[in-house]
PDB file of N, CA and C in Angstrom:
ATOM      1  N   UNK A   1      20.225  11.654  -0.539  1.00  0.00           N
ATOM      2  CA  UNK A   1      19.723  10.325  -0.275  1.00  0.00           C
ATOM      3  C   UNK A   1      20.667   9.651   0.712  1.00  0.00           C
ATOM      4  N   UNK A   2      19.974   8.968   2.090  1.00  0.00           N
ATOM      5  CA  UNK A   2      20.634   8.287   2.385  1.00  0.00           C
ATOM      6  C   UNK A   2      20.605   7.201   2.250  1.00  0.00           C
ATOM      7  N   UNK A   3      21.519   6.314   3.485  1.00  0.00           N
ATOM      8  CA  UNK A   3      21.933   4.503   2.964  1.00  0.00           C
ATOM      9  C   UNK A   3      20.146   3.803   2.973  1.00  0.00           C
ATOM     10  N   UNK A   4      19.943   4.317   3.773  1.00  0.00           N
ATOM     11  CA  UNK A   4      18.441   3.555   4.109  1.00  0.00           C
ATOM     12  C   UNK A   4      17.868   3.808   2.912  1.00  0.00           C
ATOM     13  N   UNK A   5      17.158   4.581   2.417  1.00  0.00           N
ATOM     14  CA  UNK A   5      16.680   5.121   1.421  1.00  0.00           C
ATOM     15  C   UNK A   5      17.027   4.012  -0.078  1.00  0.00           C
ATOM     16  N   UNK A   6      18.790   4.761   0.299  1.00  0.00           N
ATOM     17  CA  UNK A   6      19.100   3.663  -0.935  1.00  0.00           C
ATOM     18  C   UNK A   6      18.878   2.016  -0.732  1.00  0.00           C
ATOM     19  N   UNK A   7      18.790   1.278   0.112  1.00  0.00           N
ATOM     20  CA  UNK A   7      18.324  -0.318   0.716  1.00  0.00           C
ATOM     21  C   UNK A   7      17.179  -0.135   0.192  1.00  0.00           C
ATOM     22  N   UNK A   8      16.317   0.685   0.572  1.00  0.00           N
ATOM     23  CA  UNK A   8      14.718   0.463   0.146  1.00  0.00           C
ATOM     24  C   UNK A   8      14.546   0.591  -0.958  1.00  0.00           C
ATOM     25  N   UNK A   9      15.589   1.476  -1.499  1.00  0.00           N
ATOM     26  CA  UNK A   9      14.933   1.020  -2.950  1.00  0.00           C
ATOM     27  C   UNK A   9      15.239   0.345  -3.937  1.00  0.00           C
ATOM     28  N   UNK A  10      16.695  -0.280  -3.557  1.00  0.00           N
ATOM     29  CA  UNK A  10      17.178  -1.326  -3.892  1.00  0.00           C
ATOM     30  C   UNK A  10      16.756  -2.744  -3.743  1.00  0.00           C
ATOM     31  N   UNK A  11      15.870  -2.627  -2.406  1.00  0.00           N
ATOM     32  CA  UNK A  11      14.921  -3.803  -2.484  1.00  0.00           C
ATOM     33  C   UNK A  11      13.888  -3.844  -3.226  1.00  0.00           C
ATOM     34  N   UNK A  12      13.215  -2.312  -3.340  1.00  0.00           N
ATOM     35  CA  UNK A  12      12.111  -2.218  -4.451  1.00  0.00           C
ATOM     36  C   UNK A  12      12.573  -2.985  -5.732  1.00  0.00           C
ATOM     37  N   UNK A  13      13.398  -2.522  -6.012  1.00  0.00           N
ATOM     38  CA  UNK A  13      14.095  -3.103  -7.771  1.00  0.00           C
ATOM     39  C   UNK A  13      14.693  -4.678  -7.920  1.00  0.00           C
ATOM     40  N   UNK A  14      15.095  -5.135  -7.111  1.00  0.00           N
ATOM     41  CA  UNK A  14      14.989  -6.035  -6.976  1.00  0.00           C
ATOM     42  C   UNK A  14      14.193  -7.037  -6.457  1.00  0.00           C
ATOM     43  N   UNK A  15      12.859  -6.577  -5.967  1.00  0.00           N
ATOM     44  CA  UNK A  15      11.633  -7.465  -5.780  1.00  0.00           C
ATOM     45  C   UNK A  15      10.632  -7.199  -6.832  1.00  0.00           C
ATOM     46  N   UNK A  16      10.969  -5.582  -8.145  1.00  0.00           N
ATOM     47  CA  UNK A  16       9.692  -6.109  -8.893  1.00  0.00           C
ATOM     48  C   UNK A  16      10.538  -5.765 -10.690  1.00  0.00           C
ATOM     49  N   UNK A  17      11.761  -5.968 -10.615  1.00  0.00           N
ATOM     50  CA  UNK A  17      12.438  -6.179 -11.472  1.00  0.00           C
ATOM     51  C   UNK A  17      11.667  -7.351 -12.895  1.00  0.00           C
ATOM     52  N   UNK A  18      11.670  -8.356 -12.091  1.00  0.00           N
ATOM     53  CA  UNK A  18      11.180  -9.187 -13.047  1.00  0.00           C
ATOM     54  C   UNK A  18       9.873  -9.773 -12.876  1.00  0.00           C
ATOM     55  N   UNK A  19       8.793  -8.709 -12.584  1.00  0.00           N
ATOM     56  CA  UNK A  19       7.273  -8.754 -12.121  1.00  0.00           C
ATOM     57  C   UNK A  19       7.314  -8.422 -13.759  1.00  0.00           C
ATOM     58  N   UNK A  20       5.976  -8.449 -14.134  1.00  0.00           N
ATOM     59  CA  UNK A  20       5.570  -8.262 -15.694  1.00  0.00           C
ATOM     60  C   UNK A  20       5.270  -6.464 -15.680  1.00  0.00           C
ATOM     61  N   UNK A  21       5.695  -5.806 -14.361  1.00  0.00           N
ATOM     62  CA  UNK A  21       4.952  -4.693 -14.448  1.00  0.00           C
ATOM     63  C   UNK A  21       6.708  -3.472 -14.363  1.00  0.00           C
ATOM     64  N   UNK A  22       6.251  -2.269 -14.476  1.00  0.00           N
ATOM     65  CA  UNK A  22       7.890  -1.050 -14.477  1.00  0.00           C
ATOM     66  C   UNK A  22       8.335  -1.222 -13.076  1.00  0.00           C
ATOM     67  N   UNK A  23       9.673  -1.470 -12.963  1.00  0.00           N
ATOM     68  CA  UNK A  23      10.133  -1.221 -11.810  1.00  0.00           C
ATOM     69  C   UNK A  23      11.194   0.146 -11.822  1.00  0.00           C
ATOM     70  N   UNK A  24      11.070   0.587 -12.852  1.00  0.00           N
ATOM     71  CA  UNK A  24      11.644   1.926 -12.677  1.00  0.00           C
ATOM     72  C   UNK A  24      10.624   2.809 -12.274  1.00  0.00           C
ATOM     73  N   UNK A  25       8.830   2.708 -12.521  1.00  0.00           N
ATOM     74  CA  UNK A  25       8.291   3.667 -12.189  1.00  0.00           C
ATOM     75  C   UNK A  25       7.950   2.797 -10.667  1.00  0.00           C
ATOM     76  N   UNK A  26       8.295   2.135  -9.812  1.00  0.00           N
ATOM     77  CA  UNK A  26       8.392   1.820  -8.710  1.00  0.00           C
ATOM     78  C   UNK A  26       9.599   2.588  -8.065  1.00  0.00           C
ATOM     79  N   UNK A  27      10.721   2.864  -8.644  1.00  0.00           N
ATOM     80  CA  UNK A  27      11.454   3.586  -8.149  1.00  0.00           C
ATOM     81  C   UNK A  27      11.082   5.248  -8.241  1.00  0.00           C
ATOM     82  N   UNK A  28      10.236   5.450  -8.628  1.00  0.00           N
ATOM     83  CA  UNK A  28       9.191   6.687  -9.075  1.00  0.00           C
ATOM     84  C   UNK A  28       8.303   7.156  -7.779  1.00  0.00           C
ATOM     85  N   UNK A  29       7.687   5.941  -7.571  1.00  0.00           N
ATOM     86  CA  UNK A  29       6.423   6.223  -6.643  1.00  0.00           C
ATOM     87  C   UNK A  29       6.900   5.604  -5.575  1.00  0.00           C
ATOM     88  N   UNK A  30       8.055   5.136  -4.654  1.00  0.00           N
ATOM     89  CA  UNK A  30       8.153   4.702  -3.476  1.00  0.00           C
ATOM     90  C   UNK A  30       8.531   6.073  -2.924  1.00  0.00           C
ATOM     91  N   UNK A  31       9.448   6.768  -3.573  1.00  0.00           N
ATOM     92  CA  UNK A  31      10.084   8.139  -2.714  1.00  0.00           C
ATOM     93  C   UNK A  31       8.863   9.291  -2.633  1.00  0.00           C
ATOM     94  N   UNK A  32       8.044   9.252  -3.940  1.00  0.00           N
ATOM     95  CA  UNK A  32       6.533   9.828  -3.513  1.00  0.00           C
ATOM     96  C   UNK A  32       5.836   9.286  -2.556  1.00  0.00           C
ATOM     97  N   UNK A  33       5.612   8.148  -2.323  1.00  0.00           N
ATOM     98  CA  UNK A  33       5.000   7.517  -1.069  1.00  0.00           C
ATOM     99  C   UNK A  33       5.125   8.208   0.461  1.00  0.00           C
ATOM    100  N   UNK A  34       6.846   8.088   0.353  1.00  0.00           N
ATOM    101  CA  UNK A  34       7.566   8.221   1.183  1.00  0.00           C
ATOM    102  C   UNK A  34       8.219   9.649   1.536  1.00  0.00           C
ATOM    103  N   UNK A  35       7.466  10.524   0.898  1.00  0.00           N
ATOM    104  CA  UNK A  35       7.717  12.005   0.884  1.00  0.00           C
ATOM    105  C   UNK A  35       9.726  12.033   0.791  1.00  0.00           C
ATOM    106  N   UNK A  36      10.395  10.993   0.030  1.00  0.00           N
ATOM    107  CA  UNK A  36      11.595  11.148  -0.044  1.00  0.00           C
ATOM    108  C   UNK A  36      11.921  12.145  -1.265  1.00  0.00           C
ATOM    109  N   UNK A  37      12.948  12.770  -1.694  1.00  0.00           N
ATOM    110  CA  UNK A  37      13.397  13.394  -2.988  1.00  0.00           C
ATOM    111  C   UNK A  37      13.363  12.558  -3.567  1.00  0.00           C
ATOM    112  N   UNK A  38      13.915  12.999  -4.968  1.00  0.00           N
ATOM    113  CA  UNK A  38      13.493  12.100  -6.116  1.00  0.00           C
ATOM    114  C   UNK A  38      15.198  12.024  -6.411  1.00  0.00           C
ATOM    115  N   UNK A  39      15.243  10.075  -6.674  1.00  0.00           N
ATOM    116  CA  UNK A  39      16.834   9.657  -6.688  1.00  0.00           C
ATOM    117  C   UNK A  39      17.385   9.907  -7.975  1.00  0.00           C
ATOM    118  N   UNK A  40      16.671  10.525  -8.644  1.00  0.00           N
ATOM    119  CA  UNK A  40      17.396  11.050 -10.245  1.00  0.00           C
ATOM    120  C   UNK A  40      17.322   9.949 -10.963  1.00  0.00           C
ATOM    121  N   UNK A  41      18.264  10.361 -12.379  1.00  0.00           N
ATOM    122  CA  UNK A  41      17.896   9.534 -13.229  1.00  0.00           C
ATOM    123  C   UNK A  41      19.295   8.674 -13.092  1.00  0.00           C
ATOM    124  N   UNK A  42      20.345   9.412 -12.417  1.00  0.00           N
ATOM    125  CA  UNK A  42      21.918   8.313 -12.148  1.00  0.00           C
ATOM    126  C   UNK A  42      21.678   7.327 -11.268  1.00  0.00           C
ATOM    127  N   UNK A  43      20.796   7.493 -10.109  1.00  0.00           N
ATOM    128  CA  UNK A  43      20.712   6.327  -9.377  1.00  0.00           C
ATOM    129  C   UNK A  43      19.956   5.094 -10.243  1.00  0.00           C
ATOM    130  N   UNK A  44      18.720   5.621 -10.222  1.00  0.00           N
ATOM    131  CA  UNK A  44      18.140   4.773 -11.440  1.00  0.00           C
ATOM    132  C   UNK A  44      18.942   3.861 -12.234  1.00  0.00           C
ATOM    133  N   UNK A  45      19.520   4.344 -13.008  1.00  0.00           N
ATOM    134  CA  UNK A  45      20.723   3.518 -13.872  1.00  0.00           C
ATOM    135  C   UNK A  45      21.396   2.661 -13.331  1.00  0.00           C
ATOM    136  N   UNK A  46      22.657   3.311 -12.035  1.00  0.00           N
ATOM    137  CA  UNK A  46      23.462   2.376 -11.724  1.00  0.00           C
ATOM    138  C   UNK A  46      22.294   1.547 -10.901  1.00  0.00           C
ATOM    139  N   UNK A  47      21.029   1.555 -10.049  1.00  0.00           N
ATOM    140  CA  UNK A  47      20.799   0.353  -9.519  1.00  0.00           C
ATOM    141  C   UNK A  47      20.266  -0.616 -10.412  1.00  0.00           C
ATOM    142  N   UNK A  48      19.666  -0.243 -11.705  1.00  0.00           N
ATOM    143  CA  UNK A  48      19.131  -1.421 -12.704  1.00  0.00           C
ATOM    144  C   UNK A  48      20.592  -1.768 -13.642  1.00  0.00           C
ATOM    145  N   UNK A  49      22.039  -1.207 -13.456  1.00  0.00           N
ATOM    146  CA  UNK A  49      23.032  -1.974 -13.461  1.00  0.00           C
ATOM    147  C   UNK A  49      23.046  -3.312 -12.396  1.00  0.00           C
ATOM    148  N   UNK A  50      23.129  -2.428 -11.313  1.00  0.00           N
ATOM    149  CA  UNK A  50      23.205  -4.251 -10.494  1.00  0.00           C
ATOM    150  C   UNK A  50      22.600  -5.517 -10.591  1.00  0.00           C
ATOM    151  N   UNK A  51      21.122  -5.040 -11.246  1.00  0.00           N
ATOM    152  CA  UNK A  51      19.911  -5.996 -11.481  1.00  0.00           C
ATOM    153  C   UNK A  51      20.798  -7.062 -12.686  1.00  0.00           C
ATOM    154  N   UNK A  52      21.171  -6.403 -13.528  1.00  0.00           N
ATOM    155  CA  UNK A  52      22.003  -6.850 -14.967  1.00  0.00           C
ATOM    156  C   UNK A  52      23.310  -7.549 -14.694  1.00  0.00           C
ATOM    157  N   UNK A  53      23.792  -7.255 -13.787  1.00  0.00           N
ATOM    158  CA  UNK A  53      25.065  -7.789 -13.269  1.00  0.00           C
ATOM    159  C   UNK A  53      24.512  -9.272 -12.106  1.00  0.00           C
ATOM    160  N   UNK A  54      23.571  -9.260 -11.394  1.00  0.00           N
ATOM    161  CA  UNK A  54      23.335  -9.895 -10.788  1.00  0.00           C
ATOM    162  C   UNK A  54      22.859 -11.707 -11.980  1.00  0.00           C
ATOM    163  N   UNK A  55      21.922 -10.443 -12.949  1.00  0.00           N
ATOM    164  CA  UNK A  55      21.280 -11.788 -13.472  1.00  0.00           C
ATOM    165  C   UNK A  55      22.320 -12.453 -14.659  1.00  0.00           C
ATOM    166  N   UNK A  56      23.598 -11.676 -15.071  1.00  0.00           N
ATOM    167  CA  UNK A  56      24.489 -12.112 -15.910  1.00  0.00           C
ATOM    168  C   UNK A  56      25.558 -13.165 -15.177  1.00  0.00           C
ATOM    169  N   UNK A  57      25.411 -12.966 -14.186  1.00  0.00           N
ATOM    170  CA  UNK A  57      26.514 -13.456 -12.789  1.00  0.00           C
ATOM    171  C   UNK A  57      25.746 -14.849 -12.490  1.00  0.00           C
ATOM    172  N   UNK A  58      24.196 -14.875 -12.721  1.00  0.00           N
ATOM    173  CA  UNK A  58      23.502 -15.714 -12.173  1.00  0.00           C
ATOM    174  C   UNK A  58      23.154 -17.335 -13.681  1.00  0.00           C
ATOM    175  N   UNK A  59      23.657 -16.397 -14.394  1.00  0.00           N
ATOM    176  CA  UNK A  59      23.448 -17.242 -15.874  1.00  0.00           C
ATOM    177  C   UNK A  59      24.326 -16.971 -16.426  1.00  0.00           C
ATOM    178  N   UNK A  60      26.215 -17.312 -16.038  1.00  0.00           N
ATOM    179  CA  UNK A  60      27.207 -16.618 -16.801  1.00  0.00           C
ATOM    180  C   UNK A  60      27.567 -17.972 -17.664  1.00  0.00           C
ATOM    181  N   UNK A  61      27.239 -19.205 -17.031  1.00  0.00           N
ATOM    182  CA  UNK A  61      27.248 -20.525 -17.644  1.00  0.00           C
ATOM    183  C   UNK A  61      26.374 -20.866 -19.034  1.00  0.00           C
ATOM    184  N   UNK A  62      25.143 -20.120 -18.851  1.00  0.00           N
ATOM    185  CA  UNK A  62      24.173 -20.345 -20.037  1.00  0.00           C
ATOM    186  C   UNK A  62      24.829 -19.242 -21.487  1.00  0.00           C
ATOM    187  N   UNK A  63      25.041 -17.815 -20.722  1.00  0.00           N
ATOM    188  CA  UNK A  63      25.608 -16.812 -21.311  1.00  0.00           C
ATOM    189  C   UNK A  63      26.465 -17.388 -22.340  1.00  0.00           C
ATOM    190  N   UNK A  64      27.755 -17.847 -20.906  1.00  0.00           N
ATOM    191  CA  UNK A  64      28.819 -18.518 -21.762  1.00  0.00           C
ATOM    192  C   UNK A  64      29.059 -19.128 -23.597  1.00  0.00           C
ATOM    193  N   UNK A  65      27.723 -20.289 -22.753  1.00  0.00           N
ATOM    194  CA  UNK A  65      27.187 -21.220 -23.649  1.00  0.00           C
ATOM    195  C   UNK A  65      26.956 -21.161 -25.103  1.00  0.00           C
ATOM    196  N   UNK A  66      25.889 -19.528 -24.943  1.00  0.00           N
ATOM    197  CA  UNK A  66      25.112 -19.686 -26.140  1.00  0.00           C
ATOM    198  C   UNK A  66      26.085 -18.573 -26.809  1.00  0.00           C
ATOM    199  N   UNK A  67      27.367 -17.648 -25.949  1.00  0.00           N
ATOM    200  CA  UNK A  67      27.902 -17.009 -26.560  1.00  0.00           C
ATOM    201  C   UNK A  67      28.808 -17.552 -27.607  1.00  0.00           C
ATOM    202  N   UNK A  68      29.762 -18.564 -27.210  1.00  0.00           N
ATOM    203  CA  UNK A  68      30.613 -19.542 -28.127  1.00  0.00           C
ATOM    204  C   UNK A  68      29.859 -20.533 -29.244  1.00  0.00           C
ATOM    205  N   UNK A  69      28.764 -20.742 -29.054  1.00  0.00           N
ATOM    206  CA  UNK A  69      27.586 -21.811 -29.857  1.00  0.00           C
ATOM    207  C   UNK A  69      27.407 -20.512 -31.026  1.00  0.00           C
ATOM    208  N   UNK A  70      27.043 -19.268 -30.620  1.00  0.00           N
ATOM    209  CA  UNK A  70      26.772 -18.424 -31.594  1.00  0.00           C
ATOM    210  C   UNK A  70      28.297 -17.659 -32.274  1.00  0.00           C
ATOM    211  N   UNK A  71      29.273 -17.880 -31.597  1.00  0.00           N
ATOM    212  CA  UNK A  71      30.094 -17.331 -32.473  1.00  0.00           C
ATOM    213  C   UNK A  71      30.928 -18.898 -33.412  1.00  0.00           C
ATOM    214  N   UNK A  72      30.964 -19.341 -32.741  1.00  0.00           N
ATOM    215  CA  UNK A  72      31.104 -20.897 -33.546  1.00  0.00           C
ATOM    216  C   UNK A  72      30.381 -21.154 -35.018  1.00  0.00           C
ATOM    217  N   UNK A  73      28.776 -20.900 -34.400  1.00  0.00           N
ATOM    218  CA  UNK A  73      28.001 -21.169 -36.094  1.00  0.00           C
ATOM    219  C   UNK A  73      27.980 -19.925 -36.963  1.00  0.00           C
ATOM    220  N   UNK A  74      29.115 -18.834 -36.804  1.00  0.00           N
ATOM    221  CA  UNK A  74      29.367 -17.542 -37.235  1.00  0.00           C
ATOM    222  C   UNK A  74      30.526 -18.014 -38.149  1.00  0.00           C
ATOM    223  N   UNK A  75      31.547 -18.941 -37.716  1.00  0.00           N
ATOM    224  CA  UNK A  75      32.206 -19.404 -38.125  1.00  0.00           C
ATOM    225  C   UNK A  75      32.640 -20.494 -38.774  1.00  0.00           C
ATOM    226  N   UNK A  76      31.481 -21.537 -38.629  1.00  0.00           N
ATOM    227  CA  UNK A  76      31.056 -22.419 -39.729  1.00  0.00           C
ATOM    228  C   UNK A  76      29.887 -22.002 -40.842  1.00  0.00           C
ATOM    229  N   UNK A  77      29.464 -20.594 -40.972  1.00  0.00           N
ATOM    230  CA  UNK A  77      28.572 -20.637 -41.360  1.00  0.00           C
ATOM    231  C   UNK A  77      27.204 -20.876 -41.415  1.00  0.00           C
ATOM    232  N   UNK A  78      26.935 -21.689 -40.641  1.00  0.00           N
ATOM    233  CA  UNK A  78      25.680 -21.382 -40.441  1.00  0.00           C
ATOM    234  C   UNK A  78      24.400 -21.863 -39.569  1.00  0.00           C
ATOM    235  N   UNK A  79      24.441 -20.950 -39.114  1.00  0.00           N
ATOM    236  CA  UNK A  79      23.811 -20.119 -37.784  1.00  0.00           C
ATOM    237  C   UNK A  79      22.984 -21.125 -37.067  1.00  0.00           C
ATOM    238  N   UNK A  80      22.284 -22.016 -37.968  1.00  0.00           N
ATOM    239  CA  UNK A  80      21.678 -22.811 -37.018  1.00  0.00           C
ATOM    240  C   UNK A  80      21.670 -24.206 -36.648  1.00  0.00           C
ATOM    241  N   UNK A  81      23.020 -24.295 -36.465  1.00  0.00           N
ATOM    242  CA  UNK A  81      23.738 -25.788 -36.454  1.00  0.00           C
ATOM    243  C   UNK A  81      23.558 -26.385 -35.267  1.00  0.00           C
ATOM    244  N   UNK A  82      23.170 -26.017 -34.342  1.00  0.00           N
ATOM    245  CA  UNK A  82      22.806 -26.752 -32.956  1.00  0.00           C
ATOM    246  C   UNK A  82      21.775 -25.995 -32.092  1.00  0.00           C
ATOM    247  N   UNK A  83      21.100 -26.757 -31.438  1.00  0.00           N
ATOM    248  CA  UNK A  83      20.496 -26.198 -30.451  1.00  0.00           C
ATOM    249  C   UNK A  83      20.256 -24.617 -29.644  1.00  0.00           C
ATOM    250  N   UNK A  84      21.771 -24.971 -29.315  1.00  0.00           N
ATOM    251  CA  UNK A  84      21.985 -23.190 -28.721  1.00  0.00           C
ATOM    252  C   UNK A  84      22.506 -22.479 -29.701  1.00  0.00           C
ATOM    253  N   UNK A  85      22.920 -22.576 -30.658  1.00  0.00           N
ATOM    254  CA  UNK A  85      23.099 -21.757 -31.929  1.00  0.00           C
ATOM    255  C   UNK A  85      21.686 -20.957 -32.050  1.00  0.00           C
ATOM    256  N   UNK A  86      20.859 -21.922 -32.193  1.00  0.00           N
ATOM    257  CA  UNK A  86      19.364 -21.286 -32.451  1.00  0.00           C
ATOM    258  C   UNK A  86      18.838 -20.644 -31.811  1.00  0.00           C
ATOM    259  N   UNK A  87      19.491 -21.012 -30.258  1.00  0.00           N
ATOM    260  CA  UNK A  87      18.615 -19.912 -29.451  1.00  0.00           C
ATOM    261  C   UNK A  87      19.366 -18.764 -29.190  1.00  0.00           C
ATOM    262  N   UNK A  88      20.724 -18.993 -29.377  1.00  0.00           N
ATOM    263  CA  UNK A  88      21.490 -17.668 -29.093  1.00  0.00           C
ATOM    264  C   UNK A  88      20.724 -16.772 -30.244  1.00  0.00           C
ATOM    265  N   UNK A  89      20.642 -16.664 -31.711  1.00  0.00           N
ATOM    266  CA  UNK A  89      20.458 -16.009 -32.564  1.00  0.00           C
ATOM    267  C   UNK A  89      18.765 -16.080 -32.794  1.00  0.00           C
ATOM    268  N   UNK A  90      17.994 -16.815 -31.753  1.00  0.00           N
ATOM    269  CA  UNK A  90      16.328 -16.368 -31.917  1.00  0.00           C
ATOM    270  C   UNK A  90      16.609 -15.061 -30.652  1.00  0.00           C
ATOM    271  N   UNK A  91      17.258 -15.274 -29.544  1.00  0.00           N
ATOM    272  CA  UNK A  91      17.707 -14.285 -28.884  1.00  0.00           C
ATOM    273  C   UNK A  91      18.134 -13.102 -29.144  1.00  0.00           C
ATOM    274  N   UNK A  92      18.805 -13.279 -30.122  1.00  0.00           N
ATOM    275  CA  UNK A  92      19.757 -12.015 -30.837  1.00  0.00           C
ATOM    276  C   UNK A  92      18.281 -11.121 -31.528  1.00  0.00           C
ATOM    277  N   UNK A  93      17.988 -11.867 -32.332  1.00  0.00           N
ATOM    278  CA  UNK A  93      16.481 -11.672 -33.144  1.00  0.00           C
ATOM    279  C   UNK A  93      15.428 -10.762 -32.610  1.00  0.00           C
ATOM    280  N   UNK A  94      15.259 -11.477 -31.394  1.00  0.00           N
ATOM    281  CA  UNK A  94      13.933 -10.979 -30.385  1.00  0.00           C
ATOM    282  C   UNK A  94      14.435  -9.653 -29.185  1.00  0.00           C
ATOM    283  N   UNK A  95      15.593  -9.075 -29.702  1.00  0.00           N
ATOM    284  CA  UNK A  95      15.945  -8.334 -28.814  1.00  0.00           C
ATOM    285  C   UNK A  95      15.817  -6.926 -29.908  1.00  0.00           C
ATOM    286  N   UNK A  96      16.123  -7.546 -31.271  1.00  0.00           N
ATOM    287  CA  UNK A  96      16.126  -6.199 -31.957  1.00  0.00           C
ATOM    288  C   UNK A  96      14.932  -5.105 -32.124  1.00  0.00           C
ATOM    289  N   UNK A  97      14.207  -5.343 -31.919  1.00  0.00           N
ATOM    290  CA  UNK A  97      12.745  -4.594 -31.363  1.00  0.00           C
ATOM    291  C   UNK A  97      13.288  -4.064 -29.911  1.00  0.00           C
ATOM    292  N   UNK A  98      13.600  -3.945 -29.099  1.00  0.00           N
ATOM    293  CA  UNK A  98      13.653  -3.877 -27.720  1.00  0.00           C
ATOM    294  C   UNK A  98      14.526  -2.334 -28.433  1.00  0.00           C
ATOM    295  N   UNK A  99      15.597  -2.663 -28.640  1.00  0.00           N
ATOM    296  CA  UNK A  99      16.875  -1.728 -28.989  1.00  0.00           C
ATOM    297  C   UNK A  99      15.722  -0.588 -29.797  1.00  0.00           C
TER     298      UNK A  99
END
């Protein structure tokens, strides 16, 4: 793979990343499109790392936020003492299906 290759499809993933639809099987069917090889399953990874790094970088303030709010009502006991307490741990909640 070259640099180009890798741009394009780094733009792929980052233009349908957070579409309601796979942007890993976009990284699937552009190099089929494009009669390119197939970028494996390591590229894959590290570029939907950057996606994760970008959007943690982009909300490290909210992150922050609800990280100390949730370890705070961990430490008073209980859990849903404010606002972002609640959403850190409806967060926590709604992810355990995902995992």
């Amino acid at each position: 793979m070259d640099w180009i290759q890798a741009i394009v499809l780094g733009i792929v993933q980052g233009l349908s990343e957070f579409l309601p639809i796979s942007s890993t099987a976009h990284l699937r069917i552009v190099p089929e499109l494009l009669a390119w090889s197939d970028p494996g399953t390591e590229f894959s990874a590290v570029i939907q790392l950057g996606t994760l790094v970008a959007v943690l970088l982009f909300f490290r303030k909210d992150v922050v936020q609800l990280s100390s709010a949730a370890l705070e009502s961990l430490w008073h006991r209980n859990l849903f003492e404010t606002p972002e307490s609640k959403m850190a741990w409806s967060i926590a909640a709604g992810t355990i299906p995902v995992v």
